[in-house]
Structures are given as structure tokens and as C-alpha cells.
C-alpha atoms as a PDB file:
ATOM      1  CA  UNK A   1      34.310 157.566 -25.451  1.00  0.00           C
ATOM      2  CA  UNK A   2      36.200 160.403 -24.517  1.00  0.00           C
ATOM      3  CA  UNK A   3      39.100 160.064 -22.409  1.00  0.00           C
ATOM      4  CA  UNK A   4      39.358 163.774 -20.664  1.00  0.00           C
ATOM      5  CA  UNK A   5      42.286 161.975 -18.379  1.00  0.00           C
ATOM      6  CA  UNK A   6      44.306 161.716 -22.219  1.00  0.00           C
ATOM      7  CA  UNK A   7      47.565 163.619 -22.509  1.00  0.00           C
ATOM      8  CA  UNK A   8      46.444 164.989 -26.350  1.00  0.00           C
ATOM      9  CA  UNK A   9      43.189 166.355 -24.611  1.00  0.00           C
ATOM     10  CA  UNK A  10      43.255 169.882 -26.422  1.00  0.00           C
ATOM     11  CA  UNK A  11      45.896 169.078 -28.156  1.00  0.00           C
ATOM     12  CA  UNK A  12      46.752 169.999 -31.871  1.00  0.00           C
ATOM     13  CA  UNK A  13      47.697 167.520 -33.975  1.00  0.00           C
ATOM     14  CA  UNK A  14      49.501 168.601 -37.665  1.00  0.00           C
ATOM     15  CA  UNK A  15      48.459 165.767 -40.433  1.00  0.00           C
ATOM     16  CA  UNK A  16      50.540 166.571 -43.413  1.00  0.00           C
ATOM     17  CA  UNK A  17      48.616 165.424 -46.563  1.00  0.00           C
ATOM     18  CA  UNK A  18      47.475 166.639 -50.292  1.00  0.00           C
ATOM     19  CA  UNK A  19      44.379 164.546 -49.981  1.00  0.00           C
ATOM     20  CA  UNK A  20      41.998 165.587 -47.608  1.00  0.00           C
ATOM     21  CA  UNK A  21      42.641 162.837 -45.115  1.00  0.00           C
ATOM     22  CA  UNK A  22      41.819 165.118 -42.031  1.00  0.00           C
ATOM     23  CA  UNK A  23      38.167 164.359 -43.064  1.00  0.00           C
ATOM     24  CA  UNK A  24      38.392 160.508 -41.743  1.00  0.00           C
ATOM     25  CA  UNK A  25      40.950 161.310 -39.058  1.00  0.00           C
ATOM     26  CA  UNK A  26      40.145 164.273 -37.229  1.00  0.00           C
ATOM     27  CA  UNK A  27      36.646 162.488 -35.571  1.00  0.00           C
ATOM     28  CA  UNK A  28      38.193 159.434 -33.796  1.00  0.00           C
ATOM     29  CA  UNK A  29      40.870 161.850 -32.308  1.00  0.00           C
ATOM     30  CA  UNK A  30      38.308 164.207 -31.535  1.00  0.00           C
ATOM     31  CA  UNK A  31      35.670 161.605 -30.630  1.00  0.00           C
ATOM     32  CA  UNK A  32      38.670 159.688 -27.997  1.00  0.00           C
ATOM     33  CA  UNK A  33      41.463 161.973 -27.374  1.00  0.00           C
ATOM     34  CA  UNK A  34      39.417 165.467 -27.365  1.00  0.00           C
ATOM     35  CA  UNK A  35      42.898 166.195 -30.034  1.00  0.00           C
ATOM     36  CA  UNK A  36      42.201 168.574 -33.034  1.00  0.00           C
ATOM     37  CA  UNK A  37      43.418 167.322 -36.171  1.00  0.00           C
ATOM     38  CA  UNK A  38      44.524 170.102 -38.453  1.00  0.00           C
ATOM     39  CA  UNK A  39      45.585 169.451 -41.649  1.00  0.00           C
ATOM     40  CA  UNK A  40      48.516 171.040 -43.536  1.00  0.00           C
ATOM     41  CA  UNK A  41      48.396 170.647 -47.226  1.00  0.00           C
ATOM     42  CA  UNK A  42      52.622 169.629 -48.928  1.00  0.00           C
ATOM     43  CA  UNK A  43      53.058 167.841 -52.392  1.00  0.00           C
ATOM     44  CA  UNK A  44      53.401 164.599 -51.042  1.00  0.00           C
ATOM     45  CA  UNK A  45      53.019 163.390 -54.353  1.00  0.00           C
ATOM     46  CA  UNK A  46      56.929 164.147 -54.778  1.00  0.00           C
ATOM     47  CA  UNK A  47      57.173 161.088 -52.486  1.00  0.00           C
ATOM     48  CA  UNK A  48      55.772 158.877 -54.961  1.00  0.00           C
ATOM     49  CA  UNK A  49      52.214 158.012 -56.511  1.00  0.00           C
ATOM     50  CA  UNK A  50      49.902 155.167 -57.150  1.00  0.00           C
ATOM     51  CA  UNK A  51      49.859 155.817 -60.898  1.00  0.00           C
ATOM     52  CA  UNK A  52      53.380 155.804 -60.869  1.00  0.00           C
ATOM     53  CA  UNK A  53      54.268 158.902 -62.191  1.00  0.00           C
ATOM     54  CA  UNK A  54      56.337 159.154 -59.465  1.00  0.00           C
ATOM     55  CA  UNK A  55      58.232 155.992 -58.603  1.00  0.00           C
ATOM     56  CA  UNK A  56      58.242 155.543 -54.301  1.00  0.00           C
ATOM     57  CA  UNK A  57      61.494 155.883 -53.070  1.00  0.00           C
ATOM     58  CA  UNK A  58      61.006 153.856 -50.337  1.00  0.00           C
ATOM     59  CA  UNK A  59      58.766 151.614 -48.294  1.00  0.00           C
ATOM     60  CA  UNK A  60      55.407 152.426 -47.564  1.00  0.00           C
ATOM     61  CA  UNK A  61      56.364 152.843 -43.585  1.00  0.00           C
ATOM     62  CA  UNK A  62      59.339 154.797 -44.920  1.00  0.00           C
ATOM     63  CA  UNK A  63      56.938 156.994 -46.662  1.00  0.00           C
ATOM     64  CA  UNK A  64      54.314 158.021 -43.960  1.00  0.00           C
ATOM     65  CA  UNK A  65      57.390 158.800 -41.455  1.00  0.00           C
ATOM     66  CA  UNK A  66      58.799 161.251 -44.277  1.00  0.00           C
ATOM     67  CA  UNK A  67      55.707 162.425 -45.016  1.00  0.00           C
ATOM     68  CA  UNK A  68      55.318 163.189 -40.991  1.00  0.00           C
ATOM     69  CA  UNK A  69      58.351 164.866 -40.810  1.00  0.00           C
ATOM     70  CA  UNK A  70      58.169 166.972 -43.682  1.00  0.00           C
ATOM     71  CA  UNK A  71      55.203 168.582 -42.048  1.00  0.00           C
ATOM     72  CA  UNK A  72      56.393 169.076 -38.479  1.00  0.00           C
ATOM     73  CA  UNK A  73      59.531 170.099 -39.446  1.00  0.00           C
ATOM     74  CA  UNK A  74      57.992 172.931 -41.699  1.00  0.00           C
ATOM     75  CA  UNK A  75      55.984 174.648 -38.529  1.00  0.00           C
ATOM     76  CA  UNK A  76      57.548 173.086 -36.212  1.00  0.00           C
ATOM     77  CA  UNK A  77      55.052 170.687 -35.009  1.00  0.00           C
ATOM     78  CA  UNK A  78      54.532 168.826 -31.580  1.00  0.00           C
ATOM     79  CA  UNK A  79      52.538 165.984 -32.918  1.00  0.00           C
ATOM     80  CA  UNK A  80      52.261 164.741 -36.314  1.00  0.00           C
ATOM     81  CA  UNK A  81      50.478 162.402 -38.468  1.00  0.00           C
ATOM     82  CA  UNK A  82      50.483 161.112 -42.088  1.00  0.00           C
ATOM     83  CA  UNK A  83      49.479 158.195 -44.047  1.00  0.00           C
ATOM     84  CA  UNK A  84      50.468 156.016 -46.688  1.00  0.00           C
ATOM     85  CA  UNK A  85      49.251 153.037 -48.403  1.00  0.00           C
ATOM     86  CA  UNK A  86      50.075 150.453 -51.266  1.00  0.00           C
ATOM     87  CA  UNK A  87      47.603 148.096 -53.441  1.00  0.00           C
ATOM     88  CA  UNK A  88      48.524 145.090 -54.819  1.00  0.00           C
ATOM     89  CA  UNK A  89      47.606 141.047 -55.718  1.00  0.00           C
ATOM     90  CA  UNK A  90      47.593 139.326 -52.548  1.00  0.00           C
ATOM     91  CA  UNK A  91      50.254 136.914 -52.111  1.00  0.00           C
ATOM     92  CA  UNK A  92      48.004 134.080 -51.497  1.00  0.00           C
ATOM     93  CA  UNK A  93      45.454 134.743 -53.985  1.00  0.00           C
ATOM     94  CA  UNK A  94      46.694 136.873 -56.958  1.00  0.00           C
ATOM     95  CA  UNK A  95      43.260 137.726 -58.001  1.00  0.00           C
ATOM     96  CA  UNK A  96      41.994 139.028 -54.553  1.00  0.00           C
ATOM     97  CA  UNK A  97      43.377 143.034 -54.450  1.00  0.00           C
ATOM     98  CA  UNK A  98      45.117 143.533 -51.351  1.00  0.00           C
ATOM     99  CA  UNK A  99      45.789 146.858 -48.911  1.00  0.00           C
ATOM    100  CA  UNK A 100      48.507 147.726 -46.568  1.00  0.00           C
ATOM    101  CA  UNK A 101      47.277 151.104 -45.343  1.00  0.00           C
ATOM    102  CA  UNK A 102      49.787 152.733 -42.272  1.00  0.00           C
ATOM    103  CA  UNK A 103      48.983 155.643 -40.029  1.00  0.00           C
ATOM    104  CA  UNK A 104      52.425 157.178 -38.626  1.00  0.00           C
ATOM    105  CA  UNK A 105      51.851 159.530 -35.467  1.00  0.00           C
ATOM    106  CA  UNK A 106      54.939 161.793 -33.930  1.00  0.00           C
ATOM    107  CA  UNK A 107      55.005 162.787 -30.218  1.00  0.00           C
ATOM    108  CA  UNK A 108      58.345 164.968 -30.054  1.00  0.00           C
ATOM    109  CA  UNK A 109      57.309 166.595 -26.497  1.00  0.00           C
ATOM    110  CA  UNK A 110      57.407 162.866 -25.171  1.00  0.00           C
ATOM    111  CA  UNK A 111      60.108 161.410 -27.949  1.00  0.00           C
ATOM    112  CA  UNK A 112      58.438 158.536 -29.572  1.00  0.00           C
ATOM    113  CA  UNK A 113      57.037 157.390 -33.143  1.00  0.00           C
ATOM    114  CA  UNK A 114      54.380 155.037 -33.114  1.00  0.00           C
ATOM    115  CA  UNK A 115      52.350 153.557 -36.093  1.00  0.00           C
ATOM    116  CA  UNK A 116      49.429 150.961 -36.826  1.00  0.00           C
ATOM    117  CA  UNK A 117      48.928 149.178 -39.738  1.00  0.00           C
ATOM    118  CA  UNK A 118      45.678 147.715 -41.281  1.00  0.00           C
ATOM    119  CA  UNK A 119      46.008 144.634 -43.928  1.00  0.00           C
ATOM    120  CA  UNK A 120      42.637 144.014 -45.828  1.00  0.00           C
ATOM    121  CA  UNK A 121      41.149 142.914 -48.769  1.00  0.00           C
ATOM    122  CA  UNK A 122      37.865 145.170 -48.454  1.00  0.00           C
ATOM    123  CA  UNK A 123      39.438 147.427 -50.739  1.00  0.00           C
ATOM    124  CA  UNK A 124      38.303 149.075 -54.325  1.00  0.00           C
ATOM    125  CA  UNK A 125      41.586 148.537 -56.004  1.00  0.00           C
ATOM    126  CA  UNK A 126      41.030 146.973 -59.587  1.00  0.00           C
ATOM    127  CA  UNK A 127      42.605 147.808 -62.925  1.00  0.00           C
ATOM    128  CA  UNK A 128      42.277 146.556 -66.799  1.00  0.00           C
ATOM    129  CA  UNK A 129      42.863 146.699 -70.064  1.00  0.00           C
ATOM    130  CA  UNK A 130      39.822 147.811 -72.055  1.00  0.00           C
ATOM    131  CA  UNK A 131      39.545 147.768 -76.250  1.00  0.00           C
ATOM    132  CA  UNK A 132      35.780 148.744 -76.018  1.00  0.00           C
ATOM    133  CA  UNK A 133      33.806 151.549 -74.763  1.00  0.00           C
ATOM    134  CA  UNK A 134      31.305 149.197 -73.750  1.00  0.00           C
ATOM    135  CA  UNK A 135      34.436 147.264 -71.511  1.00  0.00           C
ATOM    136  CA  UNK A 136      34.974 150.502 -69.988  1.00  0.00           C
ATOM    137  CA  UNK A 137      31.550 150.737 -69.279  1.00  0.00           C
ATOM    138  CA  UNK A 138      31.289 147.458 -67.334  1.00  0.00           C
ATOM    139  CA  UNK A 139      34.496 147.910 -65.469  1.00  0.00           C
ATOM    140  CA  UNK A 140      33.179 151.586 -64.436  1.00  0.00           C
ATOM    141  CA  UNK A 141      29.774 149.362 -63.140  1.00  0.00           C
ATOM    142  CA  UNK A 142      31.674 146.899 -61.220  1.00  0.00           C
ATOM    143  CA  UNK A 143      34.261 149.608 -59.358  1.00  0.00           C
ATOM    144  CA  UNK A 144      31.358 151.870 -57.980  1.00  0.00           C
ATOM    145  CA  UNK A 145      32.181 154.758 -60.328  1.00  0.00           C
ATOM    146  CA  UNK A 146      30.944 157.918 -60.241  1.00  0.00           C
ATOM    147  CA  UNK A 147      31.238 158.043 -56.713  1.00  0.00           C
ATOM    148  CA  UNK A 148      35.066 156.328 -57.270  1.00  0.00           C
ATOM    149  CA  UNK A 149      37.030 157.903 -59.425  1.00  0.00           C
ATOM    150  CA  UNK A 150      39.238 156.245 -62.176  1.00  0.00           C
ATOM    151  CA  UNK A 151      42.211 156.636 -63.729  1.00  0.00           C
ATOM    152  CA  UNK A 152      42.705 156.395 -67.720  1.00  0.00           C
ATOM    153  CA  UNK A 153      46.157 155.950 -69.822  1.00  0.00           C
ATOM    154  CA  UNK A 154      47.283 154.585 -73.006  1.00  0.00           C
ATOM    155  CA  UNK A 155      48.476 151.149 -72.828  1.00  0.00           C
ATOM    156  CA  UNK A 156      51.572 151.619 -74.019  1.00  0.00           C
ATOM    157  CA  UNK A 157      52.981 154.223 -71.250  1.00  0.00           C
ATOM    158  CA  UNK A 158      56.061 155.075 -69.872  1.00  0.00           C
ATOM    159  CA  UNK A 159      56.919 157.755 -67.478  1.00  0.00           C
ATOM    160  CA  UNK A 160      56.580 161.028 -68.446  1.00  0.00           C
ATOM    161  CA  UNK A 161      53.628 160.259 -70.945  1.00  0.00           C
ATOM    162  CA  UNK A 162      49.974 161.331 -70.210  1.00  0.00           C
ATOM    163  CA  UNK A 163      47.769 159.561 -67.740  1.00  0.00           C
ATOM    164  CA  UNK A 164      44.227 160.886 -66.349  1.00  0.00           C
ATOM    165  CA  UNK A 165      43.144 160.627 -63.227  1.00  0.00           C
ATOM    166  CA  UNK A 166      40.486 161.873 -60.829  1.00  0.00           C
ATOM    167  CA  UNK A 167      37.412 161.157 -63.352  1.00  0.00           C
ATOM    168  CA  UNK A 168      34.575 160.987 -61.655  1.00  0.00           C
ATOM    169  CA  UNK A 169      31.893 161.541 -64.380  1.00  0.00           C
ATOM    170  CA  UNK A 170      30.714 159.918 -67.445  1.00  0.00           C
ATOM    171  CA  UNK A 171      31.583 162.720 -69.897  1.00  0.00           C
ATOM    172  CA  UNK A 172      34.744 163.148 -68.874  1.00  0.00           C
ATOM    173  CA  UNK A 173      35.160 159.526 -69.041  1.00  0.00           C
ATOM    174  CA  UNK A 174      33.956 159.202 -72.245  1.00  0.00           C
ATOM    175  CA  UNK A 175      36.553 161.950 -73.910  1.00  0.00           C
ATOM    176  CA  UNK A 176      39.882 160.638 -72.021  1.00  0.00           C
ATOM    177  CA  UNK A 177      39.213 157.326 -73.298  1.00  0.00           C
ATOM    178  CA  UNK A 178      39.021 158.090 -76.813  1.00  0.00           C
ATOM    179  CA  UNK A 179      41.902 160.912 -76.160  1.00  0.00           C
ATOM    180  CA  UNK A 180      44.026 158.148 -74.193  1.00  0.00           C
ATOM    181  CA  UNK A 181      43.196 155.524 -77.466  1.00  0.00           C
ATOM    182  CA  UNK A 182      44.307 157.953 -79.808  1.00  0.00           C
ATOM    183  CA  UNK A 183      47.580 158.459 -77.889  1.00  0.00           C
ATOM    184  CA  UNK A 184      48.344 154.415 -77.520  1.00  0.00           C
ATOM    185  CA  UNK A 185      50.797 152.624 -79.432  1.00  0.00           C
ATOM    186  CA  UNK A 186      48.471 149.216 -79.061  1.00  0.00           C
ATOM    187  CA  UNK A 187      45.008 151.253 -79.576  1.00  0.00           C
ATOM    188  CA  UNK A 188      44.152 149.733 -75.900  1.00  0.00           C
ATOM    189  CA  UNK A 189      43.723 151.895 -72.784  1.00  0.00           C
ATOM    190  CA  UNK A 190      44.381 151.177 -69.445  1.00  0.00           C
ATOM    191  CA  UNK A 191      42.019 152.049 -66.701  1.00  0.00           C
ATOM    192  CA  UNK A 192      42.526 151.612 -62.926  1.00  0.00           C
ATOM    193  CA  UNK A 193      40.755 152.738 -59.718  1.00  0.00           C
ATOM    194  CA  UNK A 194      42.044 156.288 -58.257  1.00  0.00           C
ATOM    195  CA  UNK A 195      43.135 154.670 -55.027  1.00  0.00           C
ATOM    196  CA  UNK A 196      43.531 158.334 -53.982  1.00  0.00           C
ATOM    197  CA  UNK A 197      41.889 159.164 -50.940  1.00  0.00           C
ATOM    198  CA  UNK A 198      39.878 162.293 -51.499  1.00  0.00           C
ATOM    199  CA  UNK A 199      38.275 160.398 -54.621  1.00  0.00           C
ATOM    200  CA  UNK A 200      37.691 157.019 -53.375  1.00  0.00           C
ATOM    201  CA  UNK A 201      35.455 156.658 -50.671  1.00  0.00           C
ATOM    202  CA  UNK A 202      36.029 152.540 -49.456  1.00  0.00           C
ATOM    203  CA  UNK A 203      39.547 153.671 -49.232  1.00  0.00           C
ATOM    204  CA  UNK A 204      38.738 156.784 -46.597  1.00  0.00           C
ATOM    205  CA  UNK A 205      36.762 154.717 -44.865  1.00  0.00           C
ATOM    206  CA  UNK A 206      39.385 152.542 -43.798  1.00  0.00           C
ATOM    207  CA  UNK A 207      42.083 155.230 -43.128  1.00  0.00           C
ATOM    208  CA  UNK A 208      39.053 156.047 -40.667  1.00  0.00           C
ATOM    209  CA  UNK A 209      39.074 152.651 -39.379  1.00  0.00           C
ATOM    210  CA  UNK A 210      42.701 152.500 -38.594  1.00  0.00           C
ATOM    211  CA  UNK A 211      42.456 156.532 -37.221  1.00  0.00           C
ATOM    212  CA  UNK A 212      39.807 154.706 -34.417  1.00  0.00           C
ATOM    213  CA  UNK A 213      42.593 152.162 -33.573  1.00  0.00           C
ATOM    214  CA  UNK A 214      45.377 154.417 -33.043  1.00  0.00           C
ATOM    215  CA  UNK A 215      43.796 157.217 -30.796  1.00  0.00           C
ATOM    216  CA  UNK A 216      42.324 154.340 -28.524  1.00  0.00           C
ATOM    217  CA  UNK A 217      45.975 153.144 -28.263  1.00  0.00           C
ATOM    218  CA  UNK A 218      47.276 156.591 -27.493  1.00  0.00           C
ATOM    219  CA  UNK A 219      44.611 156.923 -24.871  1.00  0.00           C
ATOM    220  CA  UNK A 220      46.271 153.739 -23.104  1.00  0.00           C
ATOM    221  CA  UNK A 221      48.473 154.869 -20.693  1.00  0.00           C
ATOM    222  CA  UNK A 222      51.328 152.337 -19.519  1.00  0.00           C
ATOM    223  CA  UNK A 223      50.517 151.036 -16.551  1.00  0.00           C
ATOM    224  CA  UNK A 224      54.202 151.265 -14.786  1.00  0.00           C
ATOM    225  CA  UNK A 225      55.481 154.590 -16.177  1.00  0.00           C
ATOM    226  CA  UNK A 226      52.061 156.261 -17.430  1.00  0.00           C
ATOM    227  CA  UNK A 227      53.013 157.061 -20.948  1.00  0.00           C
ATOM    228  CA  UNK A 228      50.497 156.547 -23.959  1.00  0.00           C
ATOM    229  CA  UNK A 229      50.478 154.210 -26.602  1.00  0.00           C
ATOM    230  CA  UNK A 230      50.254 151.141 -24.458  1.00  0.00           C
ATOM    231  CA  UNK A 231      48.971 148.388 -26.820  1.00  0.00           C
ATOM    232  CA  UNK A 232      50.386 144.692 -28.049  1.00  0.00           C
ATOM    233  CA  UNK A 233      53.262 144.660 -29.148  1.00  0.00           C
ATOM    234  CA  UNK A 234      55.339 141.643 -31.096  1.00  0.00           C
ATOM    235  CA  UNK A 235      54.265 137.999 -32.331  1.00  0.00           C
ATOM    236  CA  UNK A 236      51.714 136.212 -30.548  1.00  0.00           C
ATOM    237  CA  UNK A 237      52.880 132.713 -28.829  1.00  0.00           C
ATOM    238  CA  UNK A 238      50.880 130.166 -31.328  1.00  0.00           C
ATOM    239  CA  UNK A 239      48.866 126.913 -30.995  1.00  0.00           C
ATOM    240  CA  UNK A 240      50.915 124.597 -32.977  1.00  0.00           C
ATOM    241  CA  UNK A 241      47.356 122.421 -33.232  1.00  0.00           C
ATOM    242  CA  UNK A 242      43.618 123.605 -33.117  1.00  0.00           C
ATOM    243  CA  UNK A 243      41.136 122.113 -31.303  1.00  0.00           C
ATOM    244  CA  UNK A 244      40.876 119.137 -34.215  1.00  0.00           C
ATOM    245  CA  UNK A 245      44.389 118.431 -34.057  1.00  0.00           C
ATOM    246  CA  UNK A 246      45.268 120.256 -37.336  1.00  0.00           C
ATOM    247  CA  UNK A 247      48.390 122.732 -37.910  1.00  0.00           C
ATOM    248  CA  UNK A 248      46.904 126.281 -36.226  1.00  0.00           C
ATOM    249  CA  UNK A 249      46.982 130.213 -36.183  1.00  0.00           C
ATOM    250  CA  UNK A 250      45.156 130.715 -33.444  1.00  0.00           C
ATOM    251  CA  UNK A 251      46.635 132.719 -30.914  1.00  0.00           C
ATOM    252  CA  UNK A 252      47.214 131.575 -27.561  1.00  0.00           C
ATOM    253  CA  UNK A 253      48.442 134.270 -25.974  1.00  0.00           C
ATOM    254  CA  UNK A 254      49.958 138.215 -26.987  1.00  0.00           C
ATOM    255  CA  UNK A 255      52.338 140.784 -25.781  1.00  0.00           C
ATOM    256  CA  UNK A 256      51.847 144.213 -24.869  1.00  0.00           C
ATOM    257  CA  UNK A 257      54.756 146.684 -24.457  1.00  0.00           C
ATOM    258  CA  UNK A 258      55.023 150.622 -24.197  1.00  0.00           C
ATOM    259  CA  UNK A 259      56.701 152.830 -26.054  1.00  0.00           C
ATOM    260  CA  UNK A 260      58.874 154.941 -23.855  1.00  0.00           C
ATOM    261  CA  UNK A 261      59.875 152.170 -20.948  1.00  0.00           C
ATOM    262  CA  UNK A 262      60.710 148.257 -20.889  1.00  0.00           C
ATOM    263  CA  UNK A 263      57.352 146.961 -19.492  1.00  0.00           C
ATOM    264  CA  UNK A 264      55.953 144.420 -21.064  1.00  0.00           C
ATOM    265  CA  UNK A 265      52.671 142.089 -19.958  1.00  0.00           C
ATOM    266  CA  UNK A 266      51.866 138.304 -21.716  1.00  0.00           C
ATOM    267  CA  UNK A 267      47.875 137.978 -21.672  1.00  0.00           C
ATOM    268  CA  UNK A 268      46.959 135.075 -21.815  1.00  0.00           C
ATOM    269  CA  UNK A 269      43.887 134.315 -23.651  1.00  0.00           C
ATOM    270  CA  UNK A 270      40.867 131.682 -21.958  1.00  0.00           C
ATOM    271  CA  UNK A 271      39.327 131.212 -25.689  1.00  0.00           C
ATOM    272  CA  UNK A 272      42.342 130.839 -27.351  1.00  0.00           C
ATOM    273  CA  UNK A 273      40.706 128.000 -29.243  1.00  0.00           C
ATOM    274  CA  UNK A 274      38.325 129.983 -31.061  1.00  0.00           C
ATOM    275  CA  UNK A 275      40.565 133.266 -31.220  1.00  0.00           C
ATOM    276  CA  UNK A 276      42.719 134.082 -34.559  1.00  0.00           C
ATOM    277  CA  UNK A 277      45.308 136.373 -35.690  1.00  0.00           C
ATOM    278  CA  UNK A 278      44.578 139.974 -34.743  1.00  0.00           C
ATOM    279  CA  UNK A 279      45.719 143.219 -36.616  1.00  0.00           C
ATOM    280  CA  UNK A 280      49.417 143.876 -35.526  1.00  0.00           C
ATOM    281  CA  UNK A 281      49.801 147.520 -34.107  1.00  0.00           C
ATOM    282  CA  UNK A 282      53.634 148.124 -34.019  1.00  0.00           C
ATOM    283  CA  UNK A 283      55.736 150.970 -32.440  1.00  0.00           C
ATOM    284  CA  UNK A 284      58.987 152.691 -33.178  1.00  0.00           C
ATOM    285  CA  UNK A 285      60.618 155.321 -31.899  1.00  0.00           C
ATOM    286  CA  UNK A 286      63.637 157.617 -31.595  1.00  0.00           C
ATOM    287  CA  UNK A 287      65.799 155.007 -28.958  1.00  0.00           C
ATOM    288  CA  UNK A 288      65.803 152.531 -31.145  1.00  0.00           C
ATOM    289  CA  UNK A 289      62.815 150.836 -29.259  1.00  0.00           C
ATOM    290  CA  UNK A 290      61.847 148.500 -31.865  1.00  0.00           C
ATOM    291  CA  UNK A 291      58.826 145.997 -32.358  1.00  0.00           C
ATOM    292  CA  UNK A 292      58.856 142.845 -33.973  1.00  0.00           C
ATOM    293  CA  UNK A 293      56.687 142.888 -36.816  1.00  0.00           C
END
């Protein structure tokens, strides 16, 4: 619901990106805030890519906060945004793919930084080794290609060699293979999801996900000095037992902070016993204000 009350009502918001992400963005902030997101396009690939063509030069927070800057600091920007992301085994299951996806937002007329973070395993990210055409095939069937993209290399790669990404129909799938075979020491290929957002749909979808969750938390005012972002903030105080009397991580209770002042507020959940571990939404910002992951 729109919050006409919101301090970004009318506002313009810069999201620096190379990959469209405006498209899942721009309606929660438009849809809650009444903000315009307006999207201005930088290489952000010189900041590091997926494939790996570019090797990250920092963390994935790290990242999105350069990536914000850059952007502002080219038109001189009041508010910024910018996302990053990074696909991997999960630690707990190595054969589930797991997503850390992070959406960084800028307020330099108030001075603070504030970004949420969205872990999941609802995510398209696969990759393989293939021999076959007809293995290509099936691991095109399984990763919802056309409509996802892929990615195609030799096996044998190294920086610098050739790699193919943003195929997103059978023909063209069908020559890099062979061209990427021909080009491999091994005669395998390796193919991967393009975990890219403009070509992979499941992965825009949840940048739009996390976009909801951070314009309703910039439409929170703090309730002692007023300014947005109010939201929880911290680790939650933990049931060391559930209701069974086995080790728990249900939450009993959680923290919410602000961004700009020292108020803070313990709620206290009355179903902690059927309540679990939430999202964390964590703030930072230029005072050092700093939340406990």
C-alpha cells in the first residue's frame, strides 16, 4: 500500500546496474514509497562476474556498496541503489545450490546506508560437465532453458580464454557447443546457468522479492526520532529447547533498531514456539552504526 506520509514520496531513486534490474525494483518502490526508480546503465562487470572472467575483488556486500557509489557519485545522486549476488553449494548440503542476493540503498540527504539480504535455495543456479549433445540437451531441460539462458566454455579454461554466455536459443546452443568442444583441451564443455539477471528470470524474481522488503522498511519511520528504515535489527534471543525438549532455533524474541538514532525495542513474541528464524535485514551507515549480522 502506498505510504503518501513516506519521505521518498516523489522521490528519484538512481539504481546503477548493466542488467536491467530497474524492471523488478522500480514497482515495490513505486507500489510503497510512490519513489521512481531510474536506472543508470555503468560496466559493473569491471567489479567482477559470475563466469569469472572477472575475479570479485571483494565481498558481495562490498560489491553492491561500490556499485552504489559508483553511480551516485557519477551524477551526483541523492539516493542510490544496486545489487549484487553470489551462487554457490550450500554449506549444509553441497548438492542444494544456494543464493545470497543483497540490495544496498544510499540516503546521502539523511546520511545513512542501509541493506537487506535474502538467503534461499529457490534459485536456478546449476552447472556441469557435458561430453554429449544429448547431456547438453537434458541439462538445458532440467534448468528451464530457453527462457534461462546458459553459459558454454571449454573445460579446460583459464582466464582470458573464450566463454559464451547469454544463449537463450537452441541454435545458438547447438554451434557454441561444438565451437567450445573444438576449443577444449579435454574435448568436454562446461555449461552453467547465466545467473545474470536480465537473462534469468527465477533470479529477477527474487531481486523483486527482496526490492518489496526494503521499501516497506524504508517506509517505517522510527518511532522516537522519525527517520526511515526502522526494522529488526541484530540476533534474535533463542529458545535453547523447543516445545519437545530438543536443542531449538526458534526465536523467542527480536530487536529492532533505527538507523540514524540509538533506539532500540525487544518484541517479544506470544508464539515463539511455533516461530523460526526470519530473514535478517541489516543496516550500516556512515557513523559507524553497525548491525550485528
Amino acid at each position: 500500500m502506498l505510504n503518501k506520509s513516506s519521505p521518498y514520496h516523489d522521490a528519484c531513486i538512481l539504481m546503477t546496474t548493466k542488467h536491467a534490474k530497474s524492471i523488478a525494483v522500480a514497482p515495490a518502490f513505486q507500489e510503497i514509497l510512490g519513489a521512481t526508480v531510474t536506472e543508470y546503465t555503468l560496466d559493473t562487470d569491471q567489479l567482477g562476474t559470475f563466469t569469472r572472467e572477472v575475479e570479485p575483488t571483494g565481498t558481495v556486500l562490498e560489491t553492491a556498496r561500490r556499485k552504489c557509489e559508483w553511480g551516485m557519485n557519477q551524477i551526483d545522486a541523492d539516493y542510490g541503489l544496486a545489487n549484487e549476488a553470489c551462487f554457490e553449494p550450500n554449506p549444509g548440503y553441497p548438492f542444494i545450490p544456494f543464493s545470497l542476493e543483497v540490495l544496498y540503498f544510499i540516503d546521502r540527504r539523511r546520511n545513512f546506508h542501509l541493506y537487506m539480504r535474502r538467503f534461499h535455495t529457490l534459485t536456478s543456479y546449476q552447472h556441469e560437465t557435458v561430453d554429449s549433445v544429448e547431456a547438453l540437451l537434458q541439462f538445458a531441460a532440467r534448468t528451464q532453458f530457453p527462457s534461462h539462458a546458459l553459459v558454454l566454455r571449454p573445460n579446460v579454461w583459464k582466464p582470458g580464454e573464450p566463454i559464451y554466455p547469454g544463449i537463450d536459443n537452441a541454435k545458438n546452443l547447438a554451434y557454441y557447443y561444438q565451437l567450445a568442444r573444438k576449443q577444449s583441451a579435454d574435448g568436454l564443455v562446461w555449461v552453467a546457468t547465466d545467473m545474470r539477471a536480465h537473462v534469468n528470470p527465477t533470479r529477477m524474481a527474487e531481486i523483486g522479492l527482496l526490492a518489496r522488503k526494503l521499501a516497506r522498511r524504508l517506509s517505517t519511520p522510527c518511532p522516537m526520532c522519525h527517520a526511515p528504515g526502522w526494522g529488526p535489527v541484530g540476533k534474535d534471543q533463542r529458545l535453547s529447547r523447543n516445545y519437545y525438549g530438543q536443542p531449538s532455533q526458534q526465536t523467542e524474541s527480536e530487536t529492532y533498531g533505527c538507523v540514524l538514532c540509538d533506539h532500540t525495542q525487544t518484541r517479544r513474541y506470544t508464539d515463539y514456539r511455533t516461530r523460526y528464524c526470519r530473514d535478517r535485514s541489516m543496516g550500516l551507515q556512515p557513523r559507524q552504526f553497525h548491525i550485528t549480522p
